[in-house]
Protein backbone atom coordinates (compact mmCIF):
# COMPACT_ATOMS: atom_id res chain seq x y z
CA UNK A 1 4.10 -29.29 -30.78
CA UNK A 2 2.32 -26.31 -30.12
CA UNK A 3 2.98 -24.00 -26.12
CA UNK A 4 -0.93 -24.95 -25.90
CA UNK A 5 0.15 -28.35 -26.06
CA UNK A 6 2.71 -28.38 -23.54
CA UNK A 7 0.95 -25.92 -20.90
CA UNK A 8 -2.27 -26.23 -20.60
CA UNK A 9 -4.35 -22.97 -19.53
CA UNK A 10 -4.62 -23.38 -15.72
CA UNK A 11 -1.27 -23.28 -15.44
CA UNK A 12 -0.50 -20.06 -17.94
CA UNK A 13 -2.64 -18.04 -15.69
CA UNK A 14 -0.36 -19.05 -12.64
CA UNK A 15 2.38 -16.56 -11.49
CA UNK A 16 5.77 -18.08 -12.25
CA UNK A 17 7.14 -17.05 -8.69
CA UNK A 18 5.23 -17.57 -5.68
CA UNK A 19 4.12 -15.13 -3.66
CA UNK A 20 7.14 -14.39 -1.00
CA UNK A 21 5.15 -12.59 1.70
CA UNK A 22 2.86 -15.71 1.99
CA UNK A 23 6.00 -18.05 2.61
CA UNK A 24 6.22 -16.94 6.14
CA UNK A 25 2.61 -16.43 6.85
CA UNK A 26 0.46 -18.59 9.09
CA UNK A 27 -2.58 -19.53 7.85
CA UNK A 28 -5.88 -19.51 9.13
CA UNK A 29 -9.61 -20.14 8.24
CA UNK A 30 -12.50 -17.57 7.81
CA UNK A 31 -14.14 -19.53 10.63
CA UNK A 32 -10.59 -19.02 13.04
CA UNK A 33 -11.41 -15.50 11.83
CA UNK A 34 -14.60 -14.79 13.29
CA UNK A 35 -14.36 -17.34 16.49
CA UNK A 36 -10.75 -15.73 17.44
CA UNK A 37 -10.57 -12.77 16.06
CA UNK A 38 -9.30 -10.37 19.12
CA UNK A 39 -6.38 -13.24 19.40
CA UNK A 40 -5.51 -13.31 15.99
CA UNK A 41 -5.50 -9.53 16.37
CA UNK A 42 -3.09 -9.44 19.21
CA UNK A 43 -0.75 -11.40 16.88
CA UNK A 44 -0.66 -9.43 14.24
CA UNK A 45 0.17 -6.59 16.64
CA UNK A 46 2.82 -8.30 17.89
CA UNK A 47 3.96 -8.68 14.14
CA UNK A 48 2.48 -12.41 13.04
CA UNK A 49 1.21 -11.87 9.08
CA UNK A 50 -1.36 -14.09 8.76
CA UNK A 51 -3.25 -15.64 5.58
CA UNK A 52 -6.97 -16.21 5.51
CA UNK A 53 -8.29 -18.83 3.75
CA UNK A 54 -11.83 -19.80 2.69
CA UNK A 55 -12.57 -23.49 1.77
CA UNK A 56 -9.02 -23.64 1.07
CA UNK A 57 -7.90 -21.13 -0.89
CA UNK A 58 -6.00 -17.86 0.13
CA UNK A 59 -8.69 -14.96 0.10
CA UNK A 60 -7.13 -12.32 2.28
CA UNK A 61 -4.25 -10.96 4.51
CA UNK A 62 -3.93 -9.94 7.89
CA UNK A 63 -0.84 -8.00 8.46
CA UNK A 64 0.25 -5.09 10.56
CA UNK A 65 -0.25 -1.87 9.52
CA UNK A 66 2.23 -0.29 7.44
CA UNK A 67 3.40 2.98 9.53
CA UNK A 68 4.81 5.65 6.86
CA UNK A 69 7.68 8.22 7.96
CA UNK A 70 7.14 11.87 8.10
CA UNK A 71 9.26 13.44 5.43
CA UNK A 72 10.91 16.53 5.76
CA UNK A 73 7.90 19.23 6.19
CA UNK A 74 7.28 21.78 3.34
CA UNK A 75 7.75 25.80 3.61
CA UNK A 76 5.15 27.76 5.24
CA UNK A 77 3.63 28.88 2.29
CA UNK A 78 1.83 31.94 4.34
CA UNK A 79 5.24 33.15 5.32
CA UNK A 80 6.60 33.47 2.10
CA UNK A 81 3.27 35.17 0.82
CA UNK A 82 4.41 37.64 3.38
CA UNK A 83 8.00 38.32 1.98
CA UNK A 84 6.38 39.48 -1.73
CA UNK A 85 5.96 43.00 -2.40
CA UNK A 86 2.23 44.35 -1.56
CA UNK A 87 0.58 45.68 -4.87
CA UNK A 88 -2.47 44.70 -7.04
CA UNK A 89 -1.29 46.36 -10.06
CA UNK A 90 -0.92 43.44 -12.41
CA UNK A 91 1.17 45.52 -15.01
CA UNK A 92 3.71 46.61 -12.68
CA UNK A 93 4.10 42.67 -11.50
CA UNK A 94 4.44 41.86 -15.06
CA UNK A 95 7.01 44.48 -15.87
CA UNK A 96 9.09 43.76 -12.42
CA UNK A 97 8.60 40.14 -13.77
CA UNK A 98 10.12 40.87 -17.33
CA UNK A 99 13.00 42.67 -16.13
């Protein structure tokens, strides 16, 4: 017996894990969409996830925003332009550089 056999193609094209963030997701309908869609978007401020189906099936997300953290911030790049010696001779760079 061949793995054809045994699966059939619908179900090979299936993950094998479900999709986690859409466990605790609400659901709701294009139509809930458009008819409450400053209440659906107080929700998801408040931090409801919410997934949008059409006929059925899931065909979007509506999630809060992901914020990012500022990292540390980089040098001032001007300021150490201003530390390097002042000179436009290239072969005295290059022999300072060599040395």
């Amino acid at each position: 017996m061949s793995l054809a056999q045994i699966v059939s193609l619908s179900e090979l094209s299936q993950p094998f894990w479900p999709d986690v963030s859409r466990v605790t997701m609400e659901k709701a309908t294009v139509r809930d969409l458009h008819l409450k869609t400053s209440e659906l978007i107080k929700k998801v401020a408040e931090g409801q996830s919410y997934v949008i189906e059409l006929r059925g099936k899931p065909v979007a997300e509506l999630r809060p925003a992901v914020t990012h953290r500022r990292g540390k911030p980089l040098p001032d790049r001007e300021a150490f332009f201003r530390t390097l010696p002042r000179t436009t001779d290239i072969g005295k760079i290059l022999e300072e550089d060599r040395i």
